[in-house]
C-alpha atoms as a PDB file:
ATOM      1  CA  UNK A   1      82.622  43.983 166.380  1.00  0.00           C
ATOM      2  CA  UNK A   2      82.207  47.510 167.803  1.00  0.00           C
ATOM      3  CA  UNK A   3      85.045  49.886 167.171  1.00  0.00           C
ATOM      4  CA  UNK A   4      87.151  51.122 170.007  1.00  0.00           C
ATOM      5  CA  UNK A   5      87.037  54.965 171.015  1.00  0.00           C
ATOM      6  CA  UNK A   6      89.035  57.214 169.425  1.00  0.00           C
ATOM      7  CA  UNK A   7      91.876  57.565 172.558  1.00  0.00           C
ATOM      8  CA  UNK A   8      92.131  54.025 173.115  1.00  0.00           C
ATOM      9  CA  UNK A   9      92.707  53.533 169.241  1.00  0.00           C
ATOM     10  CA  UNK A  10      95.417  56.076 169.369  1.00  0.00           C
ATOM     11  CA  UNK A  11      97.027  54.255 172.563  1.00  0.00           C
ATOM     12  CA  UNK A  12      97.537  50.861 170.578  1.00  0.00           C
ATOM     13  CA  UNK A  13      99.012  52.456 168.143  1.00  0.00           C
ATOM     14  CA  UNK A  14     101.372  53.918 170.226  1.00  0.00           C
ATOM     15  CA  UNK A  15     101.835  51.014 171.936  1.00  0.00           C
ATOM     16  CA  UNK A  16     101.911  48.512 168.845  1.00  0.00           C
ATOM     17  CA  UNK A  17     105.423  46.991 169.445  1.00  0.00           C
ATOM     18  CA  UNK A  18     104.490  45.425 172.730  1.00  0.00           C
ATOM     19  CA  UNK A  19     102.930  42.280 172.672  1.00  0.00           C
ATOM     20  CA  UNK A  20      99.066  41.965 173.766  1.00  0.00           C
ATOM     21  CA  UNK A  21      98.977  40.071 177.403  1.00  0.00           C
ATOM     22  CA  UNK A  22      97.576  37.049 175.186  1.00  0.00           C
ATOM     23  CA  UNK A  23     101.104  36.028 173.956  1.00  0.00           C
ATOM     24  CA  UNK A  24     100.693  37.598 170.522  1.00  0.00           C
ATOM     25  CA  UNK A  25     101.169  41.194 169.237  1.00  0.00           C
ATOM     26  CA  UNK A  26      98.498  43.904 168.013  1.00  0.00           C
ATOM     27  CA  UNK A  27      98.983  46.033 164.950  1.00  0.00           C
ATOM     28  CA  UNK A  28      97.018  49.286 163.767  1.00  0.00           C
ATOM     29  CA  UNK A  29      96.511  49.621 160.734  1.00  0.00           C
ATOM     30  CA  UNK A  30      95.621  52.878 158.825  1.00  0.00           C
ATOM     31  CA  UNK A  31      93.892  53.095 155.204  1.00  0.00           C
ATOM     32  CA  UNK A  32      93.196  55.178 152.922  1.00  0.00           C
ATOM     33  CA  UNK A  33      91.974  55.609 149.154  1.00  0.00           C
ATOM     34  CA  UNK A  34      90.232  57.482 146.252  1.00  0.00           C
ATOM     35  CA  UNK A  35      91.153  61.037 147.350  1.00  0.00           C
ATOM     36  CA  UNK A  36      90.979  61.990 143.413  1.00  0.00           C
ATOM     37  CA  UNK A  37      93.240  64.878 143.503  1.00  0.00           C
ATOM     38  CA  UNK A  38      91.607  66.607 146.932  1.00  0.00           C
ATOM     39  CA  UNK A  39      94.746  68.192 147.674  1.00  0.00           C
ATOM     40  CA  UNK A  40      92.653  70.689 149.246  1.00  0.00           C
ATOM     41  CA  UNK A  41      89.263  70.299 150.663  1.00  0.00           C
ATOM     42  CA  UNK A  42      85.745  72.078 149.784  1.00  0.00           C
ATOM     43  CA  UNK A  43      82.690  73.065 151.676  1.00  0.00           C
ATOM     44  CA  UNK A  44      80.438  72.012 148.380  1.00  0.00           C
ATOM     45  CA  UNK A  45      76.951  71.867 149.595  1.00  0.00           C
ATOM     46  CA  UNK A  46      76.084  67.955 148.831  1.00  0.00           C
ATOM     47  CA  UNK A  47      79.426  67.014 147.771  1.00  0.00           C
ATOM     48  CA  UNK A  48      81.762  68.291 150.915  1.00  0.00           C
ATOM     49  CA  UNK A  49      85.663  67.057 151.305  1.00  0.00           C
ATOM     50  CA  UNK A  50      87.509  67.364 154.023  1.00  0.00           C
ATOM     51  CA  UNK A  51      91.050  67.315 151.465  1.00  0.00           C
ATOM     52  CA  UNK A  52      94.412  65.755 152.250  1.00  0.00           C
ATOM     53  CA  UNK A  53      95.345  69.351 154.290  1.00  0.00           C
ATOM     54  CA  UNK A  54      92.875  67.938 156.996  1.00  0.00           C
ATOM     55  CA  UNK A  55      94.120  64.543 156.774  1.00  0.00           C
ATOM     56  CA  UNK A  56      97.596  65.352 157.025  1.00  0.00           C
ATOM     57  CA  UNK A  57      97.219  67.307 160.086  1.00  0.00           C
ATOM     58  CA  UNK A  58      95.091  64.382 162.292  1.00  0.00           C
ATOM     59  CA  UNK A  59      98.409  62.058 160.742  1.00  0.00           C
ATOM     60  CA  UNK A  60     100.951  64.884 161.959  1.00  0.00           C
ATOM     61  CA  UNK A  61      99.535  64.032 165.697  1.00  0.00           C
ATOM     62  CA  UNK A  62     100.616  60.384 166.225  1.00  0.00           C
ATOM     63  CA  UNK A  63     103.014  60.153 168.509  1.00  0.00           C
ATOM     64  CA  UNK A  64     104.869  57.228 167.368  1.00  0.00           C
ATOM     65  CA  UNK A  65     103.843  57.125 163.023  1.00  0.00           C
ATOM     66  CA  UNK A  66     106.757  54.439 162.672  1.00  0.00           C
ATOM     67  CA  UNK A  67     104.865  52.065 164.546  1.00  0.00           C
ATOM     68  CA  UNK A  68     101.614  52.092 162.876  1.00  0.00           C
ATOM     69  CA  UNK A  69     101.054  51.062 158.659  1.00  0.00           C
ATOM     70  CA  UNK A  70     100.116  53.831 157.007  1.00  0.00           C
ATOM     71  CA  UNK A  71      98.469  52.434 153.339  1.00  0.00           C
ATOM     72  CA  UNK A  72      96.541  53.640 150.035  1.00  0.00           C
ATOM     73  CA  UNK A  73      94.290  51.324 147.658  1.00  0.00           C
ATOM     74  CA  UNK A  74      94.923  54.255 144.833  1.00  0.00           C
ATOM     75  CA  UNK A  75      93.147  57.000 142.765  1.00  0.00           C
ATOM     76  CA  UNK A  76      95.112  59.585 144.291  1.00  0.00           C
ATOM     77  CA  UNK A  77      95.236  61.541 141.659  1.00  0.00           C
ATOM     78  CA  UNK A  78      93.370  64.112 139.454  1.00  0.00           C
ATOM     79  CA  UNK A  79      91.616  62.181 136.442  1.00  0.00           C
ATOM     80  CA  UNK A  80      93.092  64.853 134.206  1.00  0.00           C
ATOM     81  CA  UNK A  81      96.364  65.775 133.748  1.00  0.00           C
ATOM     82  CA  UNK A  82      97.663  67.941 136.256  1.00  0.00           C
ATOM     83  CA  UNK A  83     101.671  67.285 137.435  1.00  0.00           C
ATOM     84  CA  UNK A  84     102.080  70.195 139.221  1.00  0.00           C
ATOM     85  CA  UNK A  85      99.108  68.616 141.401  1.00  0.00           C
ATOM     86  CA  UNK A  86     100.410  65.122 140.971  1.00  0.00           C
ATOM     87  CA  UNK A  87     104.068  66.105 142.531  1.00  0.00           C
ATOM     88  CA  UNK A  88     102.167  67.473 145.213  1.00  0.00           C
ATOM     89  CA  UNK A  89     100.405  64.955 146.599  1.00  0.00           C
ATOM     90  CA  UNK A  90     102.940  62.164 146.507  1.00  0.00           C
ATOM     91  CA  UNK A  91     105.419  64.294 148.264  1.00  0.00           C
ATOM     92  CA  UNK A  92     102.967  65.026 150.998  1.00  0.00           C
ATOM     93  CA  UNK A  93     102.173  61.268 151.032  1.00  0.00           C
ATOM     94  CA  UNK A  94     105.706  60.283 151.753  1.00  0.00           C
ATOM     95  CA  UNK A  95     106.250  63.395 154.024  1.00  0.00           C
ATOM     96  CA  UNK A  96     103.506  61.481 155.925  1.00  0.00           C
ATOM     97  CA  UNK A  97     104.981  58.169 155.725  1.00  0.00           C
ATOM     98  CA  UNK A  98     102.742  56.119 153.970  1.00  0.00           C
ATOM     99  CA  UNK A  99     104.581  52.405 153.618  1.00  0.00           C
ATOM    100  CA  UNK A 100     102.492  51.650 150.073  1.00  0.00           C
ATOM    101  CA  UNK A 101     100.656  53.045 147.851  1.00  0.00           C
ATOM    102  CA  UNK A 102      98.188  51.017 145.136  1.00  0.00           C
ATOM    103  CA  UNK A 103      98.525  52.065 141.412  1.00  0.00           C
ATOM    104  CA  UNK A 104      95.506  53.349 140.319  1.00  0.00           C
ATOM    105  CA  UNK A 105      93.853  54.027 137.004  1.00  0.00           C
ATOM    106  CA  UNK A 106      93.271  57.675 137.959  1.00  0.00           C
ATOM    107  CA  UNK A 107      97.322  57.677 138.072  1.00  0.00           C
ATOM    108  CA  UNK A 108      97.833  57.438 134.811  1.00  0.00           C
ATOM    109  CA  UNK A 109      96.413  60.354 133.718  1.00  0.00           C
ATOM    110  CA  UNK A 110     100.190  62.329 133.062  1.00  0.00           C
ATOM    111  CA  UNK A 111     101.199  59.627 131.107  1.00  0.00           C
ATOM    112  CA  UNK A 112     103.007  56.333 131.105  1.00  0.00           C
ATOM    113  CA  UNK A 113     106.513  58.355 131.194  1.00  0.00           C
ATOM    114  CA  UNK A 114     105.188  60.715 133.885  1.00  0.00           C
ATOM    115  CA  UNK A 115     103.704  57.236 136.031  1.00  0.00           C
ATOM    116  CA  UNK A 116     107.395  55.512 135.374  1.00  0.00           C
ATOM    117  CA  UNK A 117     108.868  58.569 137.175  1.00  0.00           C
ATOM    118  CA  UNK A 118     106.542  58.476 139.887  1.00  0.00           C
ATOM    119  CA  UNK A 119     107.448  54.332 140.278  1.00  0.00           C
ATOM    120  CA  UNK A 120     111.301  55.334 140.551  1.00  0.00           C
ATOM    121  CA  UNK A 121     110.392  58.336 143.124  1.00  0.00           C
ATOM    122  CA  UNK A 122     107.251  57.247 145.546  1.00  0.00           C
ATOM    123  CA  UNK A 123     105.986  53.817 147.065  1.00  0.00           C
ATOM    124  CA  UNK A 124     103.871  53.063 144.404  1.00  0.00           C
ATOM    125  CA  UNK A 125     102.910  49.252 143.684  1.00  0.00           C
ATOM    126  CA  UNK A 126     101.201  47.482 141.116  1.00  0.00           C
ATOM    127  CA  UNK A 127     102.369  43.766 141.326  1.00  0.00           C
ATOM    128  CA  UNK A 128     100.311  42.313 138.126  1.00  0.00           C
ATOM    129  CA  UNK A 129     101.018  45.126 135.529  1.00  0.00           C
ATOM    130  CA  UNK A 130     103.753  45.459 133.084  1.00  0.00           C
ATOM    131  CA  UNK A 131     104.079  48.457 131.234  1.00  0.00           C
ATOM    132  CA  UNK A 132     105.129  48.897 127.669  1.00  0.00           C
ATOM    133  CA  UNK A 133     105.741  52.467 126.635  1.00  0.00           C
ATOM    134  CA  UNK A 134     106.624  51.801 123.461  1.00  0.00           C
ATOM    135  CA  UNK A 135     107.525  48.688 121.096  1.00  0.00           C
ATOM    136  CA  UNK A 136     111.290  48.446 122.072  1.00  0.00           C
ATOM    137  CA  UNK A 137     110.176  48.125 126.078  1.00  0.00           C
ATOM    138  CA  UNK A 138     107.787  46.396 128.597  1.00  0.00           C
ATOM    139  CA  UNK A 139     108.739  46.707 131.941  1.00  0.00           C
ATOM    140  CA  UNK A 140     107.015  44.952 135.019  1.00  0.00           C
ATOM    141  CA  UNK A 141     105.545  47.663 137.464  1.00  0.00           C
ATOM    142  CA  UNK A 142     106.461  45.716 140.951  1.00  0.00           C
ATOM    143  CA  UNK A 143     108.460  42.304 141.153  1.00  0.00           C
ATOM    144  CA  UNK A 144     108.958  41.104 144.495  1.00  0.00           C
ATOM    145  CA  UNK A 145     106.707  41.921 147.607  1.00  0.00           C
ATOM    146  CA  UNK A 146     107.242  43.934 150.202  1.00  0.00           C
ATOM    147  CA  UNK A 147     108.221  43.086 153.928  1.00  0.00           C
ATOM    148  CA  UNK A 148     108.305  45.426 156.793  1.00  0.00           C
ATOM    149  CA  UNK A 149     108.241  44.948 160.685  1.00  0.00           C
ATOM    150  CA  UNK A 150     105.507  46.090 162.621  1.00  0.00           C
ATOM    151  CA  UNK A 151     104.253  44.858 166.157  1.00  0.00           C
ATOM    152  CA  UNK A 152     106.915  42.434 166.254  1.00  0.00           C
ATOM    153  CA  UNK A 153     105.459  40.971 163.086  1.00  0.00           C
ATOM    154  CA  UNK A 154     106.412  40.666 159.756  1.00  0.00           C
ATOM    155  CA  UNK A 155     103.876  42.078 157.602  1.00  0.00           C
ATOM    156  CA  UNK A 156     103.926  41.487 153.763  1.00  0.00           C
ATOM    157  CA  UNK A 157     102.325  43.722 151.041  1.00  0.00           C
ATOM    158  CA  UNK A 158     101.410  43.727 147.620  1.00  0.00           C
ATOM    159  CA  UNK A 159      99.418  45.444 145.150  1.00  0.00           C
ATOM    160  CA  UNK A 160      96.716  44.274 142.381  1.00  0.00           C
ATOM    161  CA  UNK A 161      94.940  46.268 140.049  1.00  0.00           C
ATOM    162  CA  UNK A 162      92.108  44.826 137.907  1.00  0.00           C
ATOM    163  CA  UNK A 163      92.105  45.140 134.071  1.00  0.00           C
ATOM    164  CA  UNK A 164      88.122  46.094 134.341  1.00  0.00           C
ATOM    165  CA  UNK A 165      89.350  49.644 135.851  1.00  0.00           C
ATOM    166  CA  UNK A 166      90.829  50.854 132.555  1.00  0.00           C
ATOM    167  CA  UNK A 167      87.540  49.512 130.643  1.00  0.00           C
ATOM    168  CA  UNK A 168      86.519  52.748 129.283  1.00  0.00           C
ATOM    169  CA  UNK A 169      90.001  54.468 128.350  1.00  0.00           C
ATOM    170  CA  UNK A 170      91.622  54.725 125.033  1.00  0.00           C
ATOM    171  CA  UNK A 171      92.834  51.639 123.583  1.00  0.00           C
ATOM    172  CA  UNK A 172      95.858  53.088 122.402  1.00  0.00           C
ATOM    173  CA  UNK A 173      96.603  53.229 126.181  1.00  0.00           C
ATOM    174  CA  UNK A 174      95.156  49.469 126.916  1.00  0.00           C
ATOM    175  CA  UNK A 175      97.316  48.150 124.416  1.00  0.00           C
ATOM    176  CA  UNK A 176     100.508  49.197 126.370  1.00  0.00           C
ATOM    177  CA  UNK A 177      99.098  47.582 129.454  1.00  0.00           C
ATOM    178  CA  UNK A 178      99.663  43.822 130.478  1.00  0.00           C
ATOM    179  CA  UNK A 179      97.977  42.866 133.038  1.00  0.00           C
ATOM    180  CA  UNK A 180      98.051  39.384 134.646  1.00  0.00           C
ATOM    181  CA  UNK A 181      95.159  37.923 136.426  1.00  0.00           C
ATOM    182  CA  UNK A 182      95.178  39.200 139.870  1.00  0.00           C
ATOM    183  CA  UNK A 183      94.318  35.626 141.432  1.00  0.00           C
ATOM    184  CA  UNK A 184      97.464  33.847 139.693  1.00  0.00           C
ATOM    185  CA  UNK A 185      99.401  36.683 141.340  1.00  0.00           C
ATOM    186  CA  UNK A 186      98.119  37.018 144.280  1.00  0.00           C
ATOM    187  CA  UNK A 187      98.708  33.158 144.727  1.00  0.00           C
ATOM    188  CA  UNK A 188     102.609  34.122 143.544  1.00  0.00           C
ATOM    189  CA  UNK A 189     102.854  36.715 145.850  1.00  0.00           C
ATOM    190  CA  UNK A 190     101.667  34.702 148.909  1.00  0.00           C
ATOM    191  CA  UNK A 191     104.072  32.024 147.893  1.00  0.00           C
ATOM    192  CA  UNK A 192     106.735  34.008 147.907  1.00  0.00           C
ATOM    193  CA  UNK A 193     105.758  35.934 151.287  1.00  0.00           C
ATOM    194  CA  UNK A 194     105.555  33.035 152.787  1.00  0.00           C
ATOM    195  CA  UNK A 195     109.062  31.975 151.610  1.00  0.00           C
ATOM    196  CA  UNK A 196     110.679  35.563 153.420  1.00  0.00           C
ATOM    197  CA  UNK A 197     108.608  34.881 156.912  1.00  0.00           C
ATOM    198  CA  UNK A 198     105.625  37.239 156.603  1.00  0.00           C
ATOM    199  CA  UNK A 199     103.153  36.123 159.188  1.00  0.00           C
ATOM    200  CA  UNK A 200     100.434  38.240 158.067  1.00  0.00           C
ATOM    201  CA  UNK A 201      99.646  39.292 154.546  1.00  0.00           C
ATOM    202  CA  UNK A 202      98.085  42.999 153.420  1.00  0.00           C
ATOM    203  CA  UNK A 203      97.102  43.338 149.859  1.00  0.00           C
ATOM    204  CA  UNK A 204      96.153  46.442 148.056  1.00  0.00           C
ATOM    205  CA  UNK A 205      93.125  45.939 145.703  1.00  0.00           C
ATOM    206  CA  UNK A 206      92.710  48.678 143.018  1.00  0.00           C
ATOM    207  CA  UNK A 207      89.247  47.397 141.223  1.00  0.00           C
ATOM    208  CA  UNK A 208      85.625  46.631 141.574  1.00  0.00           C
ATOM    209  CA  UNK A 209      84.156  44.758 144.632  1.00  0.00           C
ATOM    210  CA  UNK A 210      82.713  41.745 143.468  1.00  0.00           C
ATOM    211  CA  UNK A 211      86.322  41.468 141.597  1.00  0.00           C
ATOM    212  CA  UNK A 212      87.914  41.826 145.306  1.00  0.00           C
ATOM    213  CA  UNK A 213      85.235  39.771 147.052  1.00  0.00           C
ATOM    214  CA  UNK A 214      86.050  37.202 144.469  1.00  0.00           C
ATOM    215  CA  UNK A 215      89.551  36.940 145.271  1.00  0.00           C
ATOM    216  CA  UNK A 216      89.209  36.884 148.624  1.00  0.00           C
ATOM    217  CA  UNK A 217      86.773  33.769 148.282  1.00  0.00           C
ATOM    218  CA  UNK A 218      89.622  31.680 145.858  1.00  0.00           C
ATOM    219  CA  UNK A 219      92.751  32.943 147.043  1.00  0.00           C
ATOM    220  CA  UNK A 220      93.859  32.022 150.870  1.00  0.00           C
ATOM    221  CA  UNK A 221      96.358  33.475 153.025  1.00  0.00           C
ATOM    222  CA  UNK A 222      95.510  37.379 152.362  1.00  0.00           C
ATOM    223  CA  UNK A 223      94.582  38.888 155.910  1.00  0.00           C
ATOM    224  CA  UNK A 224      93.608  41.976 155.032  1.00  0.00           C
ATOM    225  CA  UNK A 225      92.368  43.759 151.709  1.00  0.00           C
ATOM    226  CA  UNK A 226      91.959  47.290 151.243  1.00  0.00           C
ATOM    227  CA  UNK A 227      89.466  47.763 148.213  1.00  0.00           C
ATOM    228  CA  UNK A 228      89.777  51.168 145.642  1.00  0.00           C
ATOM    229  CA  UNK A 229      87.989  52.675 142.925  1.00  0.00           C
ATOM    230  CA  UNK A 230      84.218  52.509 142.903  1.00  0.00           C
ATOM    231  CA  UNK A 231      84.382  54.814 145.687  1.00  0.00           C
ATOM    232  CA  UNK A 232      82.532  52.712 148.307  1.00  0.00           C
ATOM    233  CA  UNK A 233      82.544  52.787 151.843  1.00  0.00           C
ATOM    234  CA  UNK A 234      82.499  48.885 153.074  1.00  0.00           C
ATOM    235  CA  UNK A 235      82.511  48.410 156.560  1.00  0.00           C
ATOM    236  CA  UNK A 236      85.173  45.638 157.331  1.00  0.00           C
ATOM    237  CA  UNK A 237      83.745  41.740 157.126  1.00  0.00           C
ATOM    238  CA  UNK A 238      85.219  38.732 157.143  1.00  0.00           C
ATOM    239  CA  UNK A 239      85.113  36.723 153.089  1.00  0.00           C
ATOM    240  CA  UNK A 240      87.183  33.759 153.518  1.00  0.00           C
ATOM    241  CA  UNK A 241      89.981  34.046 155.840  1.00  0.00           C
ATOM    242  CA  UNK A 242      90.031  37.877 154.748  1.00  0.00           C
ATOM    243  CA  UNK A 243      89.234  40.947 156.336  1.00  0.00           C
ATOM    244  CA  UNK A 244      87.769  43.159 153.573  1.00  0.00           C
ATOM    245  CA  UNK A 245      87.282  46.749 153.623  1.00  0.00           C
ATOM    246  CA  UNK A 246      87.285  50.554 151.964  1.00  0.00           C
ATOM    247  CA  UNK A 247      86.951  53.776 153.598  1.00  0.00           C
ATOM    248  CA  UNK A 248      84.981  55.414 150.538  1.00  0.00           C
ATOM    249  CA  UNK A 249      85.211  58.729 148.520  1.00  0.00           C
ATOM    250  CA  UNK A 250      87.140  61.438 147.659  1.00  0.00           C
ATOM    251  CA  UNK A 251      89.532  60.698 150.603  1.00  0.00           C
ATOM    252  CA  UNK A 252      87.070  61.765 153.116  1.00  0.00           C
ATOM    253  CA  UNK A 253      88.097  58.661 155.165  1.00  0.00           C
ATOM    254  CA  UNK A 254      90.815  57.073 157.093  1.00  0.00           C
ATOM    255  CA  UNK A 255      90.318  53.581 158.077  1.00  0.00           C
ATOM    256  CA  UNK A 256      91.582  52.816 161.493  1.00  0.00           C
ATOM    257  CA  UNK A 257      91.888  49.204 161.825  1.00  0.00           C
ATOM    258  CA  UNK A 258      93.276  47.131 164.833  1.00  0.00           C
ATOM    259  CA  UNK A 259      93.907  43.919 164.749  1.00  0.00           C
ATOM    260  CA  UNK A 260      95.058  41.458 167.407  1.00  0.00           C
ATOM    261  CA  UNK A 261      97.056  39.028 166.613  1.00  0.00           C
ATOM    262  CA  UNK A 262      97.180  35.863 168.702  1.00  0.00           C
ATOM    263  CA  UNK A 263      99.502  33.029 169.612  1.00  0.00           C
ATOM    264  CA  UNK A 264      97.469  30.422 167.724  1.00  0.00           C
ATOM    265  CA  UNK A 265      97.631  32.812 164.511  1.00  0.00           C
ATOM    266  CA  UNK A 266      93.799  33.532 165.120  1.00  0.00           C
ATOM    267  CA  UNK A 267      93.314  37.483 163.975  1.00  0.00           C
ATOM    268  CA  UNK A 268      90.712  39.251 165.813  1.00  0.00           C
ATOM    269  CA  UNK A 269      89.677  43.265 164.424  1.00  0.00           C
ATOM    270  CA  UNK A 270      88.229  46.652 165.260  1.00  0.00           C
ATOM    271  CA  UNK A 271      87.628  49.053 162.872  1.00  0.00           C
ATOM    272  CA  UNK A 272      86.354  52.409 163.162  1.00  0.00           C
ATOM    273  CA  UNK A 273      86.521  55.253 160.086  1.00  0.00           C
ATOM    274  CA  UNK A 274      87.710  58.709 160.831  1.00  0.00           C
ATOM    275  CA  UNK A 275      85.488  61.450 158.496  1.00  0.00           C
ATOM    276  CA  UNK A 276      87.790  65.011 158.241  1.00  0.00           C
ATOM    277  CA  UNK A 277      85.699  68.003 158.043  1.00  0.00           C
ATOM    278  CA  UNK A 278      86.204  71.008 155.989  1.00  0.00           C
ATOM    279  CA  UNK A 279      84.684  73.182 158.324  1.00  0.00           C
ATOM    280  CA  UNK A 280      85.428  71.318 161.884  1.00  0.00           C
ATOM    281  CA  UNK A 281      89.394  70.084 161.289  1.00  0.00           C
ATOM    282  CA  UNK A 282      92.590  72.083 161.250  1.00  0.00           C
ATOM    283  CA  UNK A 283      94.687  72.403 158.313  1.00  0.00           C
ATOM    284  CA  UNK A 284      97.950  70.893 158.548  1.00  0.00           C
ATOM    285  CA  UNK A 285     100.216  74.470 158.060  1.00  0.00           C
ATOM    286  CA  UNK A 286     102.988  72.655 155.697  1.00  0.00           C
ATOM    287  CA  UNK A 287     100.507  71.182 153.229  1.00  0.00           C
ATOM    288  CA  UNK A 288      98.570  74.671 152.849  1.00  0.00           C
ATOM    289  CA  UNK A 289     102.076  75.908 152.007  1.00  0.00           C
ATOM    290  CA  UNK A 290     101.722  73.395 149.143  1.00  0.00           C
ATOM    291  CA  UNK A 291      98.649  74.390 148.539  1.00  0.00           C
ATOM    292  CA  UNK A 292      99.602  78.000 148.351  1.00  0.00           C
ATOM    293  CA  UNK A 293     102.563  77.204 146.090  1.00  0.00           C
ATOM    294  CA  UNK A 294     100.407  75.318 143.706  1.00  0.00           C
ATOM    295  CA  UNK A 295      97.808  77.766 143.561  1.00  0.00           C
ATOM    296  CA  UNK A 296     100.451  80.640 142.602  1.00  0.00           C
ATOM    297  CA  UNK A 297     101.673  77.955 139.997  1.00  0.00           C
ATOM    298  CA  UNK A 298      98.292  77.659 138.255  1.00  0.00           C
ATOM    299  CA  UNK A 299      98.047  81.970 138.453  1.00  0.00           C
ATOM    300  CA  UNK A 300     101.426  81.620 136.596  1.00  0.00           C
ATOM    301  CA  UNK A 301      99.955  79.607 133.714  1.00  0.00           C
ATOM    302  CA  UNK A 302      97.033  81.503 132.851  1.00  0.00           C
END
């Protein structure tokens, strides 16, 4: 389907508690994924991001955030340890009011004590993973779902991550790592969703695409998937009953997707991807502070 213009996107979402004339509701939705660390942006010539200072300014300029989901499919982070950069990031992420955020691989890179912080601290979700620091613990990332209200709706949300994303790491980290097979959870999940009322169903993928597309195929009842890690842009498309998509690399993206709802539970979508600039968008002023301050920080260390 062709993708609304940018105004009238922004007027749903403002408008997303009101129902749609056609006795059902519609939500925006707005993803994200892979930034890799881009706390900052770069002019690189053949490899330009726009960094999550441009991102966080366009975000800053919604009238009504609280009435929109704000998501993440993971790999926020740096690959290499950096916590100084880490701290950063999530903070801006929950200055901006992002609802859930997928464990990614790339999010392990301070550590498993470091990555058990960040689980007590930001919204970070990983519903098939247990982690097991060391032989006296194992501890299960995310239990139960989560619900919010949005549109009028209840919307549930849960987060998968696929063992084949930690394929080439040590094995002295794998062997701390339990992970259950997405599908059986995903089916779990969904169960227990539908027990609490959700009446639409968002999971967070963090692994490859024919892994997602898979699941999508065997598992019913998940409306919409947000797909991390191979960096990817995929254009929304229906597989299954699912609508499947991921706004690509180094956070360059921000998926804006509206769906409308209807009475007979029929889900209808637009989608259209927003691409920040380096050299076109404005910097939001409070995460260049960060920047600043984090920049001074590394000056301090060397």
């Amino acid at each position: 389907m062709k993708a609304l213009p940018a105004a009238l996107v922004l007027a749903v979402a403002a408008l997303s508690l009101s129902a749609n004339g056609n006795g059902g509701h519609t939500l925006t939705i707005l993803y994200s994924s892979s930034l890799n660390g881009n706390l900052d942006g770069c002019d690189c010539k053949g490899h330009p991001r726009g960094g999550l200072v441009k991102r966080a300014a366009w975000l800053r300029k919604l009238e009504h955030p609280q009435q929109v989901l704000l998501i993440d499919a993971g790999d926020l982070l740096d690959p290499y340890p950096d916590r100084d950069l880490a701290v950063a990031i999530f903070d801006t992420y929950v200055e901006l009011g992002y609802t859930a955020i997928a464990l990614g691989d790339q999010e392990f890179a301070n550590g498993l004590d470091s990555l058990l912080e960040y689980r007590e601290r930001y919204p970070l979700m990983a519903h098939n993973l247990t982690l097991c620091p060391d032989e006296n613990r194992c501890i299960f990332f995310s239990t139960t779902p989560h619900i919010v209200e949005r549109a009028g709706i209840r919307i549930g949300l849960f987060a998968l991550i696929d063992p084949e994303v930690f394929a080439l790491y040590p094995a002295e980290l794998k062997k701390k790592l339990k992970i259950q097979n997405p599908d059986a959870t995903a089916r779990n999940q969904l169960a227990c969703l539908a027990e609490q009322g959700a009446l639409l169903n968002v999971a967070l993928f963090h692994g490859p695409y024919q892994a997602a597309k898979e699941l999508a195929e065997t598992v019913a009842g998940i409306d919409v998937l947000v797909l991390a890690h191979e960096q990817q842009l995929i254009e929304p498309s229906r597989v299954g009953g699912t609508i499947l998509t991921s706004p690509g690399e180094d956070g360059n993206r921000l998926g804006i997707l509206t769906l409308e709802i209807r009475a007979e539970g029929r889900v209808e979508y637009h989608n259209r991807f927003r691409l920040f600039s380096w050299q076109d968008d404005p910097d939001d002023p409070a995460v260049r502070r960060r920047i600043d301050e984090y920049k001074h920080k590394l000056r301090e260390q060397l």
